[in-house]
PDB file of N, CA and C in Angstrom:
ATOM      1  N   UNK A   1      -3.982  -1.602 -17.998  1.00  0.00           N
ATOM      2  CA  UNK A   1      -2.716  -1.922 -17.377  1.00  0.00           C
ATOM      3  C   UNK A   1      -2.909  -1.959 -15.858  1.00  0.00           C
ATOM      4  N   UNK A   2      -2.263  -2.934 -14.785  1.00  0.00           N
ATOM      5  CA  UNK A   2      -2.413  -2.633 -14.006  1.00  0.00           C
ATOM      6  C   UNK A   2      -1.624  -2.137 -12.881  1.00  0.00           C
ATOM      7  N   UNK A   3      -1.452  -1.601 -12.075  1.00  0.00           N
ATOM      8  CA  UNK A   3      -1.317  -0.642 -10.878  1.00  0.00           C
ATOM      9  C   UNK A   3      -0.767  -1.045  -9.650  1.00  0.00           C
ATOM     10  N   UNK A   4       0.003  -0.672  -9.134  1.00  0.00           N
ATOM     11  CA  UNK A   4       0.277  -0.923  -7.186  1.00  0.00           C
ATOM     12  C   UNK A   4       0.287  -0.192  -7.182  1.00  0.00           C
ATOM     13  N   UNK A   5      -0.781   0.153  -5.786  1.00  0.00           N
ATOM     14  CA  UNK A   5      -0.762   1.844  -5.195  1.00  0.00           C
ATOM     15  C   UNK A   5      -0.681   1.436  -3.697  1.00  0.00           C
ATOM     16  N   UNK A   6       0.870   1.428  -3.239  1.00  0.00           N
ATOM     17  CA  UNK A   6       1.544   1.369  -1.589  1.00  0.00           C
ATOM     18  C   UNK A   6       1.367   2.171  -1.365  1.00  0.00           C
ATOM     19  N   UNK A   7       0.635   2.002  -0.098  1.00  0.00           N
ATOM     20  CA  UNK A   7      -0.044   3.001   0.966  1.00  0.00           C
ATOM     21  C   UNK A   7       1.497   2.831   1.869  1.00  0.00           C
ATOM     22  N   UNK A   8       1.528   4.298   2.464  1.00  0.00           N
ATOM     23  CA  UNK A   8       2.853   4.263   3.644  1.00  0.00           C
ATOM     24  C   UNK A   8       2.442   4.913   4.076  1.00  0.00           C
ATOM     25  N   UNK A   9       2.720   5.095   5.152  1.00  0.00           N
ATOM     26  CA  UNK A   9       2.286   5.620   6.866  1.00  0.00           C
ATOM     27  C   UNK A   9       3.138   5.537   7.567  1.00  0.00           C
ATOM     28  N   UNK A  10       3.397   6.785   9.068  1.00  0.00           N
ATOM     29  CA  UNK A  10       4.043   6.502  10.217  1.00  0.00           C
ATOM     30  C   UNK A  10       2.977   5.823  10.742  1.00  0.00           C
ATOM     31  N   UNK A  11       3.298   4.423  11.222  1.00  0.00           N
ATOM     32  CA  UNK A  11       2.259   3.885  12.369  1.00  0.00           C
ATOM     33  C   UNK A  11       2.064   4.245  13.513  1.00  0.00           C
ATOM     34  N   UNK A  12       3.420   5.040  14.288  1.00  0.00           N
ATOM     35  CA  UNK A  12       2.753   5.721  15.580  1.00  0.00           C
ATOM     36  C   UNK A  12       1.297   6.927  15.482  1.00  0.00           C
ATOM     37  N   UNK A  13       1.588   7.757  13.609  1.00  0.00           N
ATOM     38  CA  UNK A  13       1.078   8.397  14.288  1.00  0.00           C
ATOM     39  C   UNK A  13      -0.443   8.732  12.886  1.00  0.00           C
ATOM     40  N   UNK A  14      -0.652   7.073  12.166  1.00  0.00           N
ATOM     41  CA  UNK A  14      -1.623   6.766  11.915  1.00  0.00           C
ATOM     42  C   UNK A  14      -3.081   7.341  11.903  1.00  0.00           C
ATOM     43  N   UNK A  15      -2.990   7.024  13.014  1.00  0.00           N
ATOM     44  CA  UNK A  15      -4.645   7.184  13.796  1.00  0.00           C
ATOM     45  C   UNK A  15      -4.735   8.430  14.489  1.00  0.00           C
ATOM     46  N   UNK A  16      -3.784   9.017  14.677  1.00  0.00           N
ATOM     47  CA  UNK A  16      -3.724  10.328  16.128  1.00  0.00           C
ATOM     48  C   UNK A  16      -3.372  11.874  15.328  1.00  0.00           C
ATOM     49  N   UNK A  17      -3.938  11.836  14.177  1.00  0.00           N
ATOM     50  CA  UNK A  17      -3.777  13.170  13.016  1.00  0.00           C
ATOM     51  C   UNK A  17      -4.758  13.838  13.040  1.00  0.00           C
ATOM     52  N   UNK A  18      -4.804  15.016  13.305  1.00  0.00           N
ATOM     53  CA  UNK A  18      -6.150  15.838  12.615  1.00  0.00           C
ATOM     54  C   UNK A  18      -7.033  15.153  11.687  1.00  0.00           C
ATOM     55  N   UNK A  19      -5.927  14.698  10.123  1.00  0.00           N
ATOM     56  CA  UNK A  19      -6.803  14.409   8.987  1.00  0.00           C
ATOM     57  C   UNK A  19      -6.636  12.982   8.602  1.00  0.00           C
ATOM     58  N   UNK A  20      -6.440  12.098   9.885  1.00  0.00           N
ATOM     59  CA  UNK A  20      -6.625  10.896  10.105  1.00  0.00           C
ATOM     60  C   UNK A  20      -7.678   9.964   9.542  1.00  0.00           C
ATOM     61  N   UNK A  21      -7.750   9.105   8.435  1.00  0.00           N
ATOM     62  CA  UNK A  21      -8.915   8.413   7.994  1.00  0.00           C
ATOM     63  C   UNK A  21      -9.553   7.746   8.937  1.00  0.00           C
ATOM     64  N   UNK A  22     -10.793   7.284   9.176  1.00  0.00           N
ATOM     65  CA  UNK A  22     -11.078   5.943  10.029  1.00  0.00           C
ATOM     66  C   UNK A  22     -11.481   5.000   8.846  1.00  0.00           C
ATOM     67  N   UNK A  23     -11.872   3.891   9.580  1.00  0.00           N
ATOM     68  CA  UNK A  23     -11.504   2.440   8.836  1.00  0.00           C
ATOM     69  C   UNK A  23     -12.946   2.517   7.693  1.00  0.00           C
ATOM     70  N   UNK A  24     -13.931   3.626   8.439  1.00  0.00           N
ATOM     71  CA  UNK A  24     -15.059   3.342   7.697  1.00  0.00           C
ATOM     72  C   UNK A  24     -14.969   3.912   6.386  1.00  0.00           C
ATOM     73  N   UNK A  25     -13.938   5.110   6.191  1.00  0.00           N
ATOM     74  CA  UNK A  25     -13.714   5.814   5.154  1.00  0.00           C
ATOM     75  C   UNK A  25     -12.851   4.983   4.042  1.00  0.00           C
ATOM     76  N   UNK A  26     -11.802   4.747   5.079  1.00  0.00           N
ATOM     77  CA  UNK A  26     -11.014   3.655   3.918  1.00  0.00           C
ATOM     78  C   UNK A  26     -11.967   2.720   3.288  1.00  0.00           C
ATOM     79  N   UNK A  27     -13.295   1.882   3.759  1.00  0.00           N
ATOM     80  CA  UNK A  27     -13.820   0.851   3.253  1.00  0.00           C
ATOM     81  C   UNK A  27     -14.677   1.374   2.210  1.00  0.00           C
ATOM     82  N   UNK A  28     -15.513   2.197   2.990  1.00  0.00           N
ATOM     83  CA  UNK A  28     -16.068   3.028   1.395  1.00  0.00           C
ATOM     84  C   UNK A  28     -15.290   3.607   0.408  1.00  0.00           C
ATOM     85  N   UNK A  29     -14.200   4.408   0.311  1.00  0.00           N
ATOM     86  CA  UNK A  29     -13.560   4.256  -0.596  1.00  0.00           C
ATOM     87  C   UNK A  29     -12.711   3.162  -1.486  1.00  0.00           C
ATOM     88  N   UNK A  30     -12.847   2.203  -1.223  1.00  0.00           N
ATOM     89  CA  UNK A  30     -12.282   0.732  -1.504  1.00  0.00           C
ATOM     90  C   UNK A  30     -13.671   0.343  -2.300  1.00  0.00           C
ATOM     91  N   UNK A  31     -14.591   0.681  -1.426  1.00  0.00           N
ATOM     92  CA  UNK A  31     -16.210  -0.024  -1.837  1.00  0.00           C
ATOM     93  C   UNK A  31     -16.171   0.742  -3.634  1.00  0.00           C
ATOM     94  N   UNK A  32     -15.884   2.110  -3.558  1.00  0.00           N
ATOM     95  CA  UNK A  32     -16.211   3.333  -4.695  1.00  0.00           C
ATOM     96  C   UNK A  32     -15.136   2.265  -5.674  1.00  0.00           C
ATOM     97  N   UNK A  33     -13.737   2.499  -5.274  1.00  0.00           N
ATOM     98  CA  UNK A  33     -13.274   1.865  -6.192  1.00  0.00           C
ATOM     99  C   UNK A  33     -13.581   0.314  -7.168  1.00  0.00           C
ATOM    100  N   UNK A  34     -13.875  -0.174  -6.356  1.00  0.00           N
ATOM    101  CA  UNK A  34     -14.455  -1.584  -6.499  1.00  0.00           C
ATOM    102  C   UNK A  34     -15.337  -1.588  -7.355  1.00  0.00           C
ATOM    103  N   UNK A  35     -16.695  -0.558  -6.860  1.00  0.00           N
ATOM    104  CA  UNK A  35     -17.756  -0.909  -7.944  1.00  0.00           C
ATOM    105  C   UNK A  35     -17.162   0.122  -9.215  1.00  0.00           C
ATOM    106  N   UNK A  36     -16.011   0.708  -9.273  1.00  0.00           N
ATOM    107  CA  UNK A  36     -15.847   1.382 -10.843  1.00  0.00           C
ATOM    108  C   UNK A  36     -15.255   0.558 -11.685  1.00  0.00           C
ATOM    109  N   UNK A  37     -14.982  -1.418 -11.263  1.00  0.00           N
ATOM    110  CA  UNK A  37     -14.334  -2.021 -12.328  1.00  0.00           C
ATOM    111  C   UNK A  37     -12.678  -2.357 -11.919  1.00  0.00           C
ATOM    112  N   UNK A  38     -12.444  -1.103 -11.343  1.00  0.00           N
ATOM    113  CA  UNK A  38     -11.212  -0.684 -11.157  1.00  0.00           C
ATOM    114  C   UNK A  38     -10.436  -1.501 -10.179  1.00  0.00           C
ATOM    115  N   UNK A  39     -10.764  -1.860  -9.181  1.00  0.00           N
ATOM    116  CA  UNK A  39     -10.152  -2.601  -7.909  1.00  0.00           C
ATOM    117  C   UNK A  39      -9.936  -4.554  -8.338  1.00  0.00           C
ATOM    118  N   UNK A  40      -8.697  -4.404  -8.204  1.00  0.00           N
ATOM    119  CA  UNK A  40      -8.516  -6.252  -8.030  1.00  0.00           C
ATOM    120  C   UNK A  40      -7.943  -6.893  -7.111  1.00  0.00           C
ATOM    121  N   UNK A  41      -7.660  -6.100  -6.062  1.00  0.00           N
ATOM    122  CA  UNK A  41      -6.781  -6.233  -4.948  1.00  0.00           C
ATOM    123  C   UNK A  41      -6.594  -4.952  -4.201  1.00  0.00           C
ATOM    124  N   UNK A  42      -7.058  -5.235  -2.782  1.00  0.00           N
ATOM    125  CA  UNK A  42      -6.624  -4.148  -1.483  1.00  0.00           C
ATOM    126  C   UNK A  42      -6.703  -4.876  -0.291  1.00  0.00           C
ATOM    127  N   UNK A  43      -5.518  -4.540   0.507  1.00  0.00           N
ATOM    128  CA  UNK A  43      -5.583  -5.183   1.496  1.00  0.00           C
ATOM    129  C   UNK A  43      -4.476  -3.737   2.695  1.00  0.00           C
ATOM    130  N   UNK A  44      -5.337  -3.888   3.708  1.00  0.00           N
ATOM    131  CA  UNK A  44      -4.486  -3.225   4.755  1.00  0.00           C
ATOM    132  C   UNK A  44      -3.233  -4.417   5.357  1.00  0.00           C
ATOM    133  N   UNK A  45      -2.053  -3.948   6.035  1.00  0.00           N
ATOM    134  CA  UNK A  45      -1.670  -4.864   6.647  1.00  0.00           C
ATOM    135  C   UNK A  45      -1.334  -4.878   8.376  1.00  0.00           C
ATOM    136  N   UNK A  46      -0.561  -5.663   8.800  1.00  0.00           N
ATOM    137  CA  UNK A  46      -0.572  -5.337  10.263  1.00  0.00           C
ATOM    138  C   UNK A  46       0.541  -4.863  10.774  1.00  0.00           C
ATOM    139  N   UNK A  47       0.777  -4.053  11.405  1.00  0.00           N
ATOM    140  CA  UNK A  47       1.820  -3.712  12.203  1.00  0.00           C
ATOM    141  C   UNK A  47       3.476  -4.230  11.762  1.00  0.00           C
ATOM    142  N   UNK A  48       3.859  -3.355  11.409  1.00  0.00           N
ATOM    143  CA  UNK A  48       5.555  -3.467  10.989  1.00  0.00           C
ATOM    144  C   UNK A  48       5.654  -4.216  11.744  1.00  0.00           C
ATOM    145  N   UNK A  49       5.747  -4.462  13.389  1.00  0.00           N
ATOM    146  CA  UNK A  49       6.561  -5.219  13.999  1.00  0.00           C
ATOM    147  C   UNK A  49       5.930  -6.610  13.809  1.00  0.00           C
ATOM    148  N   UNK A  50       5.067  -7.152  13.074  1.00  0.00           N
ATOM    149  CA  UNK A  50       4.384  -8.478  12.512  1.00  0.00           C
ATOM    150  C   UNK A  50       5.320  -9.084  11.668  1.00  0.00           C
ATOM    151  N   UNK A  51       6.009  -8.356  10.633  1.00  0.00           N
ATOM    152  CA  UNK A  51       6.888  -7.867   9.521  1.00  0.00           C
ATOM    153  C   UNK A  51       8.009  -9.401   9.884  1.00  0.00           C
ATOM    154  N   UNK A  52       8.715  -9.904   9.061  1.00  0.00           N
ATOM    155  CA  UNK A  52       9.615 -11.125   8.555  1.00  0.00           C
ATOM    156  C   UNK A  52      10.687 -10.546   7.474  1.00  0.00           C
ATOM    157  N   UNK A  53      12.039 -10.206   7.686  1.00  0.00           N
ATOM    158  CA  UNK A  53      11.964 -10.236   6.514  1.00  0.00           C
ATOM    159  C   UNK A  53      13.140 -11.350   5.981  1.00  0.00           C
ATOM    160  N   UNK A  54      13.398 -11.714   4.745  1.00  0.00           N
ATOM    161  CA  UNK A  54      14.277 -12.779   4.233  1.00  0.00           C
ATOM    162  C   UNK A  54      14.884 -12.103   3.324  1.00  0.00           C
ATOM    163  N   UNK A  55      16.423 -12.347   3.595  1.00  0.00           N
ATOM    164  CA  UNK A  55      17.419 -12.424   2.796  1.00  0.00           C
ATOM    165  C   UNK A  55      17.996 -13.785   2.180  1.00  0.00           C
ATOM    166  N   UNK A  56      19.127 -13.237   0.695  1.00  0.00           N
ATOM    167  CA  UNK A  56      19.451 -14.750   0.671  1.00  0.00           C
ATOM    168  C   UNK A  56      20.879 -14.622  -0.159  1.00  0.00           C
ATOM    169  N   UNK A  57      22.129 -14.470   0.475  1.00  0.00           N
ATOM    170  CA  UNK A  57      23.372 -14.149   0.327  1.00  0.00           C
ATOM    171  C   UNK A  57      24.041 -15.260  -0.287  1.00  0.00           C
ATOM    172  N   UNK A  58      25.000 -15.760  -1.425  1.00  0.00           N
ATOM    173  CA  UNK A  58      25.652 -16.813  -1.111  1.00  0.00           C
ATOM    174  C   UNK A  58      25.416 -18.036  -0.975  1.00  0.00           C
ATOM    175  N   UNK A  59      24.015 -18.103  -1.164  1.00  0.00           N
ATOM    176  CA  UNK A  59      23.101 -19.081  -0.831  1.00  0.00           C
ATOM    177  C   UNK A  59      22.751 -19.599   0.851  1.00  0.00           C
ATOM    178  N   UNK A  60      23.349 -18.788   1.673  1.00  0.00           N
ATOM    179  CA  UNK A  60      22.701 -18.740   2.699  1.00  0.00           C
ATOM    180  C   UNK A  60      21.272 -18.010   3.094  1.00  0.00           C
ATOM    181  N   UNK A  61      20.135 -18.332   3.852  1.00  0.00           N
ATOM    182  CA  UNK A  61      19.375 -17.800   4.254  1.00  0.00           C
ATOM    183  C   UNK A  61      19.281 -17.121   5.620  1.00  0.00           C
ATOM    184  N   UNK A  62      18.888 -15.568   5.635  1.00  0.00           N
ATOM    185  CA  UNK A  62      18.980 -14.793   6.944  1.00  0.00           C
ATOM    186  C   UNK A  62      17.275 -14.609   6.823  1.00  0.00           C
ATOM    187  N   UNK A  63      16.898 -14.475   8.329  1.00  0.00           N
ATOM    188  CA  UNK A  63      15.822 -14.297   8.583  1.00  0.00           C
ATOM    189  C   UNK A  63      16.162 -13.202   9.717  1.00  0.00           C
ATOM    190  N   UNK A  64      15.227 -11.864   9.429  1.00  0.00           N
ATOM    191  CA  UNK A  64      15.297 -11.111  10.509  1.00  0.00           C
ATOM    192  C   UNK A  64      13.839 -10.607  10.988  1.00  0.00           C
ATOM    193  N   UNK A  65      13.903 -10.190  12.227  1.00  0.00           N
ATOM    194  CA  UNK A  65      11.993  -9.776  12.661  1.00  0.00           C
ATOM    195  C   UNK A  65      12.509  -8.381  11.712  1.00  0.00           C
ATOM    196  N   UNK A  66      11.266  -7.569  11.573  1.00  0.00           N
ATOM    197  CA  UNK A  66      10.965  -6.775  11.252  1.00  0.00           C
ATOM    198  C   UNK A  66      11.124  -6.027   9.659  1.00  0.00           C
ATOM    199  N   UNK A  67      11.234  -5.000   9.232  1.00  0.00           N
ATOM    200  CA  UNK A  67      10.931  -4.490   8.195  1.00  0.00           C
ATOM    201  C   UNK A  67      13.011  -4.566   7.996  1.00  0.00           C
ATOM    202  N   UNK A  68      13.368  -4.389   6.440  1.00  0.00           N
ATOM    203  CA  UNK A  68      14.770  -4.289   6.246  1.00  0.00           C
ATOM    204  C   UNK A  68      15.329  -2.932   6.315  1.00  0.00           C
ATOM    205  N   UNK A  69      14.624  -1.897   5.847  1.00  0.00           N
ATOM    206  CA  UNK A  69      15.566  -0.934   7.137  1.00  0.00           C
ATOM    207  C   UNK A  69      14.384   0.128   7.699  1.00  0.00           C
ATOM    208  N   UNK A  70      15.281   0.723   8.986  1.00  0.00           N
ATOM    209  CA  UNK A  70      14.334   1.055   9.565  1.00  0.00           C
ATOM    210  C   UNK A  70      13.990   2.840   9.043  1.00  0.00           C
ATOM    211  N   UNK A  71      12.918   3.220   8.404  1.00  0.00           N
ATOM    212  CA  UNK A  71      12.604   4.431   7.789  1.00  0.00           C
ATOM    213  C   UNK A  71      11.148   5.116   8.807  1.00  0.00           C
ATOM    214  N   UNK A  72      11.136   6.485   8.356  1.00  0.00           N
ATOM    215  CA  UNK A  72       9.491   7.029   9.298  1.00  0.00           C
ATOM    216  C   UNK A  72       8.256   6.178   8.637  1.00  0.00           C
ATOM    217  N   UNK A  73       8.048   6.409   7.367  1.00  0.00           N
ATOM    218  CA  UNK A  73       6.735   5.508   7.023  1.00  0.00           C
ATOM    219  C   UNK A  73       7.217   4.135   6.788  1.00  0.00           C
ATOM    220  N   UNK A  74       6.013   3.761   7.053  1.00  0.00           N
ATOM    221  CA  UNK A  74       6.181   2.014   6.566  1.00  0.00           C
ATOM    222  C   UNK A  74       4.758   1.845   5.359  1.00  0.00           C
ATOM    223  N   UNK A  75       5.272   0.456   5.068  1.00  0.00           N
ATOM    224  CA  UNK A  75       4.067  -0.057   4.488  1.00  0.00           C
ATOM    225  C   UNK A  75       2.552  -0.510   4.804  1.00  0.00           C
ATOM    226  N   UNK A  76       1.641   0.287   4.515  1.00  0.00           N
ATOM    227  CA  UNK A  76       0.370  -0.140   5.737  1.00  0.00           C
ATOM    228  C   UNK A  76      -0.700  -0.808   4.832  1.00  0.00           C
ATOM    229  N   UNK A  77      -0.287  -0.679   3.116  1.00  0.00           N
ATOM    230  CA  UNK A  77      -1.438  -1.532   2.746  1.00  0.00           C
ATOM    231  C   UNK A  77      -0.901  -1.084   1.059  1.00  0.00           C
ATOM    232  N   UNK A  78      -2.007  -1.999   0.348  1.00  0.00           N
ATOM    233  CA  UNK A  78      -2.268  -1.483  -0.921  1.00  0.00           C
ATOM    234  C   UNK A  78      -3.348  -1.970  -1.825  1.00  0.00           C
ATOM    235  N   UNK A  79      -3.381  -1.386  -2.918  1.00  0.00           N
ATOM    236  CA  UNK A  79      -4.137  -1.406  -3.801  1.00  0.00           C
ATOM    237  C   UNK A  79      -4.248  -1.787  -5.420  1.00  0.00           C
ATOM    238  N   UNK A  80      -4.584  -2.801  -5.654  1.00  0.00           N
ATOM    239  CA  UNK A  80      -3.855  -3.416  -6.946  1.00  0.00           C
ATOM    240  C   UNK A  80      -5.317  -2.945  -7.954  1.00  0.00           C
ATOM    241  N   UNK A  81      -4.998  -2.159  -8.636  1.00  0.00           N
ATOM    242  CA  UNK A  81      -5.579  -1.401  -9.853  1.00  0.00           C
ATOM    243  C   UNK A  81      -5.305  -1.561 -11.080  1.00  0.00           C
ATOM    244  N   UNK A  82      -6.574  -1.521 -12.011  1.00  0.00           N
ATOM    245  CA  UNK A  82      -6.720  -1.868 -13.247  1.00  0.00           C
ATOM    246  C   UNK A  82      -7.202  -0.080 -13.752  1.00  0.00           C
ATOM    247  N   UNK A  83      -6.395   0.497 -14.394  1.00  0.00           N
ATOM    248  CA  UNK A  83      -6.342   1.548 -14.716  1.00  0.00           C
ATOM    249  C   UNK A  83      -5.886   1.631 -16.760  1.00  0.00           C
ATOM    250  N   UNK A  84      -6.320   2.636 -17.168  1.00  0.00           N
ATOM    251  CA  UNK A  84      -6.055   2.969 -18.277  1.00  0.00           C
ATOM    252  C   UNK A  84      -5.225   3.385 -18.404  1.00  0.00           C
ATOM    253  N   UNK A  85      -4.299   4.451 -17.170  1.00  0.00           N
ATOM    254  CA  UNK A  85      -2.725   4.867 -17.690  1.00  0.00           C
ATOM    255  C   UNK A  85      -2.489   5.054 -16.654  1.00  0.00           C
ATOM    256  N   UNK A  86      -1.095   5.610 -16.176  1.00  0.00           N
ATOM    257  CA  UNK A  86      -0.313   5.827 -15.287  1.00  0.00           C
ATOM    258  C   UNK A  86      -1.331   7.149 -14.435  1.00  0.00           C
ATOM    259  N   UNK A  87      -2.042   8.073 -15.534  1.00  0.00           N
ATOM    260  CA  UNK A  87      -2.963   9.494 -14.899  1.00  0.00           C
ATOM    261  C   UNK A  87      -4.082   8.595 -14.109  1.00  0.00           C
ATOM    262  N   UNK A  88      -4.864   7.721 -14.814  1.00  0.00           N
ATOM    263  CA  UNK A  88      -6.139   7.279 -13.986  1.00  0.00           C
ATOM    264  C   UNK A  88      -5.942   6.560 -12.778  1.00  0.00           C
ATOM    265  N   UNK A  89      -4.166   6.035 -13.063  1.00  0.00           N
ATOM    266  CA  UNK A  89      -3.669   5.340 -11.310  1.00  0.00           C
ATOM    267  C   UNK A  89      -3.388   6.278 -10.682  1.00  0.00           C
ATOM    268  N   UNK A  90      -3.215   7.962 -11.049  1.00  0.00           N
ATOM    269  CA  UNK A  90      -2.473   8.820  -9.769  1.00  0.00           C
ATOM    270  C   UNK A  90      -4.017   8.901  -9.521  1.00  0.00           C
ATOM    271  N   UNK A  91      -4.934   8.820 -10.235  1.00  0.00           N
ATOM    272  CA  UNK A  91      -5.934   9.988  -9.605  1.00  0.00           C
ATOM    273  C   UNK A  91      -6.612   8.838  -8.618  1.00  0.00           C
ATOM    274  N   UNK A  92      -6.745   7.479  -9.247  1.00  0.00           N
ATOM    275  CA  UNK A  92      -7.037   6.749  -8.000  1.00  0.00           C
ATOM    276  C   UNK A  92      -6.455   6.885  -6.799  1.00  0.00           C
ATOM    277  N   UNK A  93      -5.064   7.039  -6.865  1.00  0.00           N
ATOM    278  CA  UNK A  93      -3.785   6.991  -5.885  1.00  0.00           C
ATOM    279  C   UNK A  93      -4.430   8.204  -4.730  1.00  0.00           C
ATOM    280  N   UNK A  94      -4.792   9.416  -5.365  1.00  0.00           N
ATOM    281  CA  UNK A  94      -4.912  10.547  -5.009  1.00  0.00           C
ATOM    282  C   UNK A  94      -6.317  10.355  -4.165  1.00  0.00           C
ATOM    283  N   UNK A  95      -6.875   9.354  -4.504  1.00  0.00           N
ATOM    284  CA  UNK A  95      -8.243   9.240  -3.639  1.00  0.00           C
ATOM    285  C   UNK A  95      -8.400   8.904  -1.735  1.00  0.00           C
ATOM    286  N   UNK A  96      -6.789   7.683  -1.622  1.00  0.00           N
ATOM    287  CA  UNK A  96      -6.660   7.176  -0.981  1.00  0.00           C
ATOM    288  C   UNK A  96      -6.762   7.559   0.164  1.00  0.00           C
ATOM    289  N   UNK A  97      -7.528   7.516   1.063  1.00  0.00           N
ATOM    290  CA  UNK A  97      -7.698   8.531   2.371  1.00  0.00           C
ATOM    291  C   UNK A  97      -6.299   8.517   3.230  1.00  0.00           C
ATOM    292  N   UNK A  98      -5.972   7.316   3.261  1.00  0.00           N
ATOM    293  CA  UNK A  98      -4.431   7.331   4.058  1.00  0.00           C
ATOM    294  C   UNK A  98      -3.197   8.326   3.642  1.00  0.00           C
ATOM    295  N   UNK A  99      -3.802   8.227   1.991  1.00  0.00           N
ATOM    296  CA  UNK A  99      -2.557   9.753   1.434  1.00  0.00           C
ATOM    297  C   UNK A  99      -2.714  10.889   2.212  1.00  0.00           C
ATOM    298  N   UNK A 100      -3.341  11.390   2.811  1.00  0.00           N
ATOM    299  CA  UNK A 100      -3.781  12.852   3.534  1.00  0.00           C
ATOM    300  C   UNK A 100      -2.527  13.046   4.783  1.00  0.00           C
ATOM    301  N   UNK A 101      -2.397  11.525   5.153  1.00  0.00           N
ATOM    302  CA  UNK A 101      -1.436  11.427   6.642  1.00  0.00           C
ATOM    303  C   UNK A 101      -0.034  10.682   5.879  1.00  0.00           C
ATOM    304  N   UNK A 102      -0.292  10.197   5.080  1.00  0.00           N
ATOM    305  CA  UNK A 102       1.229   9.735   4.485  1.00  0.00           C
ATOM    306  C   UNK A 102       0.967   9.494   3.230  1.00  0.00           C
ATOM    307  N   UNK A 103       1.860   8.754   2.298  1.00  0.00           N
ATOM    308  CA  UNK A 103       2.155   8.568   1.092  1.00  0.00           C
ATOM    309  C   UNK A 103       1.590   7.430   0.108  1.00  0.00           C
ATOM    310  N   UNK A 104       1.387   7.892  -0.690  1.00  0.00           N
ATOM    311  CA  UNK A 104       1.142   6.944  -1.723  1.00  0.00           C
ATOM    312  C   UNK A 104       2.013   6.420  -2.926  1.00  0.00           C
ATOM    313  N   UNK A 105       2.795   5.272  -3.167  1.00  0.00           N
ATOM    314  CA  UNK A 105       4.188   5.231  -4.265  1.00  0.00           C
ATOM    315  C   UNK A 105       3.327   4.317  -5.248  1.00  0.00           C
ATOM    316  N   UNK A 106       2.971   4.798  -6.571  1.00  0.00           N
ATOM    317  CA  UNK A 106       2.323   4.319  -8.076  1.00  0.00           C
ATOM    318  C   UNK A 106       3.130   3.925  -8.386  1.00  0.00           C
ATOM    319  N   UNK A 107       2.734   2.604  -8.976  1.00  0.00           N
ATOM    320  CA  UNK A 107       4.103   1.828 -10.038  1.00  0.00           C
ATOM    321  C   UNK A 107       3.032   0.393 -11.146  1.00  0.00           C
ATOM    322  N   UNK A 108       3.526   0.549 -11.923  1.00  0.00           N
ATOM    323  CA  UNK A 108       2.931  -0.538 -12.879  1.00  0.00           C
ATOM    324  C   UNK A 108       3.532  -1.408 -12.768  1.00  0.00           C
ATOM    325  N   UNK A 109       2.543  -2.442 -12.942  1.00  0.00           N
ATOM    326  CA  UNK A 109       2.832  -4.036 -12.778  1.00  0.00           C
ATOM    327  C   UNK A 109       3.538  -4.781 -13.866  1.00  0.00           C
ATOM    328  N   UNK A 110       4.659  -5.089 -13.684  1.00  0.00           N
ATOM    329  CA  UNK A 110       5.366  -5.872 -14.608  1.00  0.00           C
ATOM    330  C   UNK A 110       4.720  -7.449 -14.905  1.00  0.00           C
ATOM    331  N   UNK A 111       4.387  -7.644 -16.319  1.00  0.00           N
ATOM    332  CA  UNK A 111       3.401  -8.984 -16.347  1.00  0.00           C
ATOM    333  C   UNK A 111       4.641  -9.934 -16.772  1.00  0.00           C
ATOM    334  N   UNK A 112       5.146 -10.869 -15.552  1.00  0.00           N
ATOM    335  CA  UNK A 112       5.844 -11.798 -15.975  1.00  0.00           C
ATOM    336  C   UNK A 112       4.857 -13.134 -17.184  1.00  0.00           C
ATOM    337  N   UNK A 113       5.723 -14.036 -17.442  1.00  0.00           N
ATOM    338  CA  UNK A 113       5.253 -15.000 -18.616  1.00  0.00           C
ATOM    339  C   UNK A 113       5.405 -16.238 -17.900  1.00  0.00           C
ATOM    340  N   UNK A 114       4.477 -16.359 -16.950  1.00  0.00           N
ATOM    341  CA  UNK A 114       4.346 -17.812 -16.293  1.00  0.00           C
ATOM    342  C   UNK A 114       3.435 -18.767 -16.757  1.00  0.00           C
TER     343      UNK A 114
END
């Protein structure tokens, strides 16, 4: 079955933690996951304020900069996993070096019929 594992983070304070990952840790752990089969998708992303977001009311379209509301963590990346159950996605989840400074939210992938 497979997995989203959203990485969230405060971006101010990311990088400036005691138990702060660097990029080399995140990649080797991406690398670990990868060669266990397990990895089909990870991607970091850029800066909330990069962020678009679209609404669509009434059939009107709103476009606003940034994220839709404003919370401490944001979204900083994720990880699309091929796991055996919901346990082998926490424990991947649990690997994630960015979890140490913020959060990790597990959820299974709904397989639409396209």
């Amino acid at each position: 079955m497979k997995y989203l594992c959203l990485v969230y983070s405060d971006e101010n304070s990311l990088h400036n933690l005691p138990d702060s990952p660097h990029d080399s840790e995140c990649q080797a752990y991406a690398e670990k996951v990868q060669g266990s089969g397990r990895m089909l998708a990870a991607e970091a992303l850029q800066p909330v304020s990069t962020a678009t977001t679209i609404r669509v009311r009434s059939g009107k379209v709103s476009i606003t900069d940034g994220p839709f509301a404003e919370t401490k963590e944001q979204l900083a990346g994720f990880y699309l996993v091929e796991a055996h159950d919901l346990n082998e996605a926490i424990q991947i989840a649990s690997g994630i070096p960015a979890a140490r400074v913020g959060s990790v939210e597990v959820r299974p992938v709904r397989q639409l019929a396209v």
